[in-house]
N, C-alpha and C. Protein backbone atom coordinates (compact mmCIF):
# COMPACT_ATOMS: atom_id res chain seq x y z
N UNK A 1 6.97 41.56 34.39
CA UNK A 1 6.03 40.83 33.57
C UNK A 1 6.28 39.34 33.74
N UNK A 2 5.70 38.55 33.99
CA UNK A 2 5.60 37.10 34.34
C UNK A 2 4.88 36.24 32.87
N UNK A 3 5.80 35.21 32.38
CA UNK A 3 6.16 34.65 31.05
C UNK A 3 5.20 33.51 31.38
N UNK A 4 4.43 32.68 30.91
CA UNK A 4 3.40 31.27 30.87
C UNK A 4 4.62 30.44 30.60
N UNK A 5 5.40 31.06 29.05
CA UNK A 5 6.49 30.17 28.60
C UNK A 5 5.15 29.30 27.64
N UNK A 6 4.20 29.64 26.91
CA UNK A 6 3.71 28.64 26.25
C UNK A 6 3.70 29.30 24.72
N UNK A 7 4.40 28.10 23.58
CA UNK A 7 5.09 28.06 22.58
C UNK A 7 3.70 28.37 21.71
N UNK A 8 3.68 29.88 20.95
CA UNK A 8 2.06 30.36 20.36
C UNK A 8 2.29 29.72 18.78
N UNK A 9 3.20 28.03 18.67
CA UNK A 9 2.85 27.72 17.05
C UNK A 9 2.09 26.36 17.53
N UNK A 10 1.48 26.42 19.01
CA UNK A 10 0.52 24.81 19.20
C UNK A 10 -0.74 25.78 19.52
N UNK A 11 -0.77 27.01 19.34
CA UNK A 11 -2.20 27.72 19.09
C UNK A 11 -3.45 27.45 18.43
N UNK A 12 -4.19 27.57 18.84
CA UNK A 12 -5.54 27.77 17.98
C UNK A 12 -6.36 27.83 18.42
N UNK A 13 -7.23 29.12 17.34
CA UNK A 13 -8.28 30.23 17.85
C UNK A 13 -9.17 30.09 17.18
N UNK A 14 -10.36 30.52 17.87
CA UNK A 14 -11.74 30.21 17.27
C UNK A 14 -11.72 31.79 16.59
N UNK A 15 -12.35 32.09 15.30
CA UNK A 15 -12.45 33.31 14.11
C UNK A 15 -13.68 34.00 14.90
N UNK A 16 -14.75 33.31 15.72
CA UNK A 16 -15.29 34.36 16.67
C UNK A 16 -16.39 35.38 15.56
N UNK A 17 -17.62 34.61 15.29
CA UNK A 17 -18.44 35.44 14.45
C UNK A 17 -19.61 35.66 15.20
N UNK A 18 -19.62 35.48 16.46
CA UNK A 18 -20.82 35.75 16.91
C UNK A 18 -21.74 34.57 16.95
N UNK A 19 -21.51 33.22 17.24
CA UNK A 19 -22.58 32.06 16.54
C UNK A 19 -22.56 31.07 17.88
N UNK A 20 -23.45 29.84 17.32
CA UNK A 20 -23.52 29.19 18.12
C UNK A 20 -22.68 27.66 18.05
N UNK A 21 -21.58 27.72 16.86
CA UNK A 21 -20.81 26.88 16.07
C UNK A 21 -20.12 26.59 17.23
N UNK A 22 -19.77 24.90 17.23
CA UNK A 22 -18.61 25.03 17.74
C UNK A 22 -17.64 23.83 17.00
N UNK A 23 -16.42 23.65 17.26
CA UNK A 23 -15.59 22.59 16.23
C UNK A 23 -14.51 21.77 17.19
N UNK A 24 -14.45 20.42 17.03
CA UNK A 24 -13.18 19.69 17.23
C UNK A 24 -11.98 19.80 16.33
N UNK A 25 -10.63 20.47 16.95
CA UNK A 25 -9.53 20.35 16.63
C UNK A 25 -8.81 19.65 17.33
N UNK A 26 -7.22 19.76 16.30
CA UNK A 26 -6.35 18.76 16.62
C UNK A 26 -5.01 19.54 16.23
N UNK A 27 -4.27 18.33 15.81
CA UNK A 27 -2.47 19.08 15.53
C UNK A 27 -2.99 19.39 14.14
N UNK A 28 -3.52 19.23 13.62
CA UNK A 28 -3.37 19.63 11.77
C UNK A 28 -3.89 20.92 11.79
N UNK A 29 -4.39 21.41 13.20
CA UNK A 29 -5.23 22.69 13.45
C UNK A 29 -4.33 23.51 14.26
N UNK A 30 -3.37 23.33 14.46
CA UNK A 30 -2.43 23.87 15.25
C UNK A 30 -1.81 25.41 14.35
N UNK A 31 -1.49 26.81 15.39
CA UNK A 31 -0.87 27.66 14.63
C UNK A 31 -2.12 28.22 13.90
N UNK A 32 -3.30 28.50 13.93
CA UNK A 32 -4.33 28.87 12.72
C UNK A 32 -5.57 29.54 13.47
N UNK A 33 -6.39 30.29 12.83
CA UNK A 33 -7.92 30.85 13.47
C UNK A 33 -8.70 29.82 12.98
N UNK A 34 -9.51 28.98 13.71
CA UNK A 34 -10.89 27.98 12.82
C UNK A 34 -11.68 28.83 12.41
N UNK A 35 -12.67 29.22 11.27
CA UNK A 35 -13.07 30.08 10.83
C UNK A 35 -14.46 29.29 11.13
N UNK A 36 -15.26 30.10 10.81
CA UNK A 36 -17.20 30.11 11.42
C UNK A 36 -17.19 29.11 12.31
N UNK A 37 -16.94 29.78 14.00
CA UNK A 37 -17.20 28.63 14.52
C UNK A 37 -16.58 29.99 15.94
N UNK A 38 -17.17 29.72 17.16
CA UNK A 38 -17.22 30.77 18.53
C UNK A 38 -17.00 29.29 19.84
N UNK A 39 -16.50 28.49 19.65
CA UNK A 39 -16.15 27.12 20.41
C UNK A 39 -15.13 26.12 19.44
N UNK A 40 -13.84 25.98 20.45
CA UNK A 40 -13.29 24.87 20.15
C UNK A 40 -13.15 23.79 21.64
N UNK A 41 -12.94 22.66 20.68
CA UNK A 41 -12.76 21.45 21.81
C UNK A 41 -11.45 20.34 21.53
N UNK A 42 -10.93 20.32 21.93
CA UNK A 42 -9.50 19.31 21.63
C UNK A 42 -9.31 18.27 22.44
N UNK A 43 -8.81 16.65 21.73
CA UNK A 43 -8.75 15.74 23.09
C UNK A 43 -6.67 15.75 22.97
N UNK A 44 -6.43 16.93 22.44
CA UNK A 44 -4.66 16.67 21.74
C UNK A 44 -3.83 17.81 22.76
N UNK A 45 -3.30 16.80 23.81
CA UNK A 45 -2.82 17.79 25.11
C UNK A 45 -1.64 19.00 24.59
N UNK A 46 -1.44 18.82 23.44
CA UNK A 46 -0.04 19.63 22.85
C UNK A 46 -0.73 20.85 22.31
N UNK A 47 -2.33 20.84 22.11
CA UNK A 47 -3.01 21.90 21.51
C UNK A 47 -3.25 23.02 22.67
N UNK A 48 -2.88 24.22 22.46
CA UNK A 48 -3.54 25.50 23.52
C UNK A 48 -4.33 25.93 22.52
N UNK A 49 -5.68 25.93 23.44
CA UNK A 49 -6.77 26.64 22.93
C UNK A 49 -6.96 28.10 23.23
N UNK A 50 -7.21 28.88 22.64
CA UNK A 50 -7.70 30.23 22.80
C UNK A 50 -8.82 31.20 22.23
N UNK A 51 -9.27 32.31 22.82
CA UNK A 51 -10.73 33.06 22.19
C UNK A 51 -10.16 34.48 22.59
N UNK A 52 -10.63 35.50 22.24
CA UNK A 52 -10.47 36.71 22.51
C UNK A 52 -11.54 37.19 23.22
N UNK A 53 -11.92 37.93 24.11
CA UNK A 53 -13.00 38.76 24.96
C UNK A 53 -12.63 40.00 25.14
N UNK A 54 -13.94 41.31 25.07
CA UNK A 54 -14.12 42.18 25.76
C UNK A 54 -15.52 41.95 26.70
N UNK A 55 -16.36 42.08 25.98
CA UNK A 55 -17.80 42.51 26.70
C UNK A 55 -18.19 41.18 26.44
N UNK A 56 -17.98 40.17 25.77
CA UNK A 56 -18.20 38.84 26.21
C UNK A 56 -17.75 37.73 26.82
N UNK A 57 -18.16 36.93 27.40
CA UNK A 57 -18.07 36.15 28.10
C UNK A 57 -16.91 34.58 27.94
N UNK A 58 -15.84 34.33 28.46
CA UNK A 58 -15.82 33.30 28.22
C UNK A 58 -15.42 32.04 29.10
N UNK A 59 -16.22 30.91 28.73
CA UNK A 59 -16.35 29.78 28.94
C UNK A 59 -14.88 28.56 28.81
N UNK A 60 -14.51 27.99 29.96
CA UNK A 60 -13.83 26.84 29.36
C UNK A 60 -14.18 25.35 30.20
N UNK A 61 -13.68 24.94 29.24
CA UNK A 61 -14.35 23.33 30.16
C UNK A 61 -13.30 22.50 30.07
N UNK A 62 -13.16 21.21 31.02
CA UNK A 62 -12.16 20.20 30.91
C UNK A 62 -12.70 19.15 31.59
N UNK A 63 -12.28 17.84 31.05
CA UNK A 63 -12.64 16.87 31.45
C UNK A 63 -11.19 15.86 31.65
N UNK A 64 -11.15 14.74 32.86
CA UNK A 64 -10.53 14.11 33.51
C UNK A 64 -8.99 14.59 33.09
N UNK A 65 -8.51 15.88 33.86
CA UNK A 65 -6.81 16.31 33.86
C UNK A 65 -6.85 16.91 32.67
N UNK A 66 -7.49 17.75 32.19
CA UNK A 66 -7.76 18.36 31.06
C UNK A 66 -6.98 16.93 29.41
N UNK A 67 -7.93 15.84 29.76
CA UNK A 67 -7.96 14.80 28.55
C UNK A 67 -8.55 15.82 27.23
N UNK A 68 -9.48 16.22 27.30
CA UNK A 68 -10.68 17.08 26.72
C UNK A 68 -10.43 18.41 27.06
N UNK A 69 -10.29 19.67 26.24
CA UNK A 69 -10.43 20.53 26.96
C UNK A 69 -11.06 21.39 25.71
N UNK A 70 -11.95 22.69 26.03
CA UNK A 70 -12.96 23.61 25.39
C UNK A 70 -12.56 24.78 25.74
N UNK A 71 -12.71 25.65 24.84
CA UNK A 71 -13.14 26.73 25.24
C UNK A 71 -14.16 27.63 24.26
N UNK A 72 -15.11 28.17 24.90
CA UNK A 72 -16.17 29.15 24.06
C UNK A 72 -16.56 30.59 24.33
N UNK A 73 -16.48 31.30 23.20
CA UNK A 73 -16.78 32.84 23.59
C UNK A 73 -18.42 32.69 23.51
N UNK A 74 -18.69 33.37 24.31
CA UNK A 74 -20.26 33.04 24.52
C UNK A 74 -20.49 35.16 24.60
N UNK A 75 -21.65 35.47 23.54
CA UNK A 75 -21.90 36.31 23.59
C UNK A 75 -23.26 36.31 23.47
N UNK A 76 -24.52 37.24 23.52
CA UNK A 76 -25.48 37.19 23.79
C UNK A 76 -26.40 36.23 22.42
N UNK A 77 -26.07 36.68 21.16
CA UNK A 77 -26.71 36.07 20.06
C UNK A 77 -25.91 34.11 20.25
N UNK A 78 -24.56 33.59 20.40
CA UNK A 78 -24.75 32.39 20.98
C UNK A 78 -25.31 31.82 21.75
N UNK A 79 -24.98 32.67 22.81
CA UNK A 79 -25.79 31.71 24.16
C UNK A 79 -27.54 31.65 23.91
N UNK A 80 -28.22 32.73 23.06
CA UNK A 80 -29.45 32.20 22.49
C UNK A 80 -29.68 31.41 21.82
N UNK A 81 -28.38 31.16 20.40
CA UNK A 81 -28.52 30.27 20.17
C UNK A 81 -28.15 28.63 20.40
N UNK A 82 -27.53 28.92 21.56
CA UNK A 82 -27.10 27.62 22.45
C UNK A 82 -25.84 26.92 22.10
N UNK A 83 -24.97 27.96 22.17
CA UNK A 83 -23.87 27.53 22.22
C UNK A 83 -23.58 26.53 22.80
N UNK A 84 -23.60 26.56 24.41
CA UNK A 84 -23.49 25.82 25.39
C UNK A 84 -23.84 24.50 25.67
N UNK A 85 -25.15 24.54 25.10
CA UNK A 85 -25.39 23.22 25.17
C UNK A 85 -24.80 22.42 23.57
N UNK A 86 -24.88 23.51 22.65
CA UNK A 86 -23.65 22.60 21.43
C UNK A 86 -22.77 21.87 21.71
N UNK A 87 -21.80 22.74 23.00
CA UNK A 87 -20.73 22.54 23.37
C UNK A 87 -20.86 21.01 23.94
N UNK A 88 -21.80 21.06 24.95
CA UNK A 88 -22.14 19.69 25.35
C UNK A 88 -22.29 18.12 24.94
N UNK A 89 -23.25 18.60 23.82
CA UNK A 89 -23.85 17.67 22.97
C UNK A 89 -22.78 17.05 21.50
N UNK A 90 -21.99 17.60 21.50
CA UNK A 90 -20.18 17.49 20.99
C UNK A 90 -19.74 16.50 22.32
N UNK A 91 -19.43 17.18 23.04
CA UNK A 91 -18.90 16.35 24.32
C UNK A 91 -19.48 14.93 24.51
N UNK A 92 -20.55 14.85 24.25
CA UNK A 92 -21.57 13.21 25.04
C UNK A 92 -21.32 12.42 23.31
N UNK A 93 -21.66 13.79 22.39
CA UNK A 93 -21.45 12.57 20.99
C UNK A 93 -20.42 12.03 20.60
N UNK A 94 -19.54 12.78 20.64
CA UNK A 94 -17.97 12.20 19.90
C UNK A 94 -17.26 11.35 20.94
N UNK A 95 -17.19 12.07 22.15
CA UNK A 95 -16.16 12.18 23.51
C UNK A 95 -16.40 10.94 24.61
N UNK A 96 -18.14 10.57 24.78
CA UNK A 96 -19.03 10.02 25.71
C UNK A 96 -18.65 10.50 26.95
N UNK A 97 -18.49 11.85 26.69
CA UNK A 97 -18.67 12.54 28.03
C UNK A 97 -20.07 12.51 28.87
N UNK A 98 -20.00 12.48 29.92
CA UNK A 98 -21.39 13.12 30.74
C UNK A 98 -21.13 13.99 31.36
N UNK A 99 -21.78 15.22 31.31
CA UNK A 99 -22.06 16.69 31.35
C UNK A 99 -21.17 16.65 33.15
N UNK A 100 -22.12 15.82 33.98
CA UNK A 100 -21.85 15.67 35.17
C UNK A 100 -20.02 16.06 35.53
N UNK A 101 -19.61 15.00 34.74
CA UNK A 101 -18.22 15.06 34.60
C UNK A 101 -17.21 16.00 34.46
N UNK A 102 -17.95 17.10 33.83
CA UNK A 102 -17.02 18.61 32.97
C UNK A 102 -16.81 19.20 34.04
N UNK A 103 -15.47 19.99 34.15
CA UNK A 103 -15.41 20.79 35.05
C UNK A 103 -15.91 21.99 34.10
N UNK A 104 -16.32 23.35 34.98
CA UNK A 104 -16.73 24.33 34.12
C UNK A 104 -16.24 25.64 34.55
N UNK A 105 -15.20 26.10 33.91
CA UNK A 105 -14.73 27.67 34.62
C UNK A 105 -15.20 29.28 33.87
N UNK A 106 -16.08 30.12 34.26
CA UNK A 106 -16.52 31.38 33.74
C UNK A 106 -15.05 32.14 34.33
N UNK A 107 -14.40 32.37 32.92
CA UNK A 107 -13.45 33.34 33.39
C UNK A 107 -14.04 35.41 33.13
N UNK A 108 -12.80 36.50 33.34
CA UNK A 108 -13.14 37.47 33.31
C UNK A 108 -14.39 38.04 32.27
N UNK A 109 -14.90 39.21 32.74
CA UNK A 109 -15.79 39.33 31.81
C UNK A 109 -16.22 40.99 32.60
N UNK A 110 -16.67 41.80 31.26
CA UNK A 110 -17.31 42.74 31.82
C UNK A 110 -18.90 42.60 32.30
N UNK A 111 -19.58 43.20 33.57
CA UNK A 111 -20.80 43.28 34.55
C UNK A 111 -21.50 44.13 34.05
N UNK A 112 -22.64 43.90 34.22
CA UNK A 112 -23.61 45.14 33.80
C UNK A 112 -22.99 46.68 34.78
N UNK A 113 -22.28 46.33 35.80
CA UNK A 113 -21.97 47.31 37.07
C UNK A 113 -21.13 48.03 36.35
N UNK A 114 -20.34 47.38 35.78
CA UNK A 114 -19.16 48.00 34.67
C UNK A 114 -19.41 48.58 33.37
N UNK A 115 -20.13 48.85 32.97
CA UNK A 115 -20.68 49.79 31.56
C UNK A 115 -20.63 51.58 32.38
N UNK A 116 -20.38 52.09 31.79
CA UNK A 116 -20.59 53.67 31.94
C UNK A 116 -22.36 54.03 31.44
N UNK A 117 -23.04 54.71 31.94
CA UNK A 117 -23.96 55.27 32.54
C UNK A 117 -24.27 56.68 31.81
């Protein structure tokens, strides 16, 4: 078994209700679930962000050496209601990010190929 070695009391997890919420944390958010809210975003390099997935999807983003970094569970009722571009529009308001700029990684996820039949 191969160790990350990353310390789970600079944690924090999005509570994951299915939405299109998303929230800026920090150290006072450290160690805790953010409650109503399926996206976090942190500019606090000591923070690990995390989400849980099965059959949904998730999203992370980073900007210049992970300064900024996101992550969002994107499931079908968010991404309608636009998670994604929440995520964004957080980014350009608070951050003055431009979209251009984000790196964007779709990690694992189950395929329509992958459902049983």
């Amino acid at each position: 078994m191969v160790s990350l070695k990353l310390n789970p009391a600079k944690l924090v997890c999005a509570d994951q209700i299915h939405s299109s919420n998303v929230k800026i944390v920090g150290a006072s958010d450290k160690d805790i679930f953010v409650g109503d809210c399926d996206g976090l975003i942190t500019a606090d390099k000591e923070i690990i962000l995390g989400i849980f997935i099965a059959d949904c999807v998730p999203l992370l983003m980073s900007y210049r050496c992970e300064e900024l970094k996101a992550v969002i569970h994107i499931d079908w009722k968010g991404l309608s209601a636009g998670i994604i571009e929440n995520s964004l529009e957080i980014l350009q308001r608070e951050f003055c990010v431009r979209p251009e700029e984000i790196k964007v990684y779709i990690g694992h996820h189950i395929r329509a190929c992958a459902v049983m039949k």
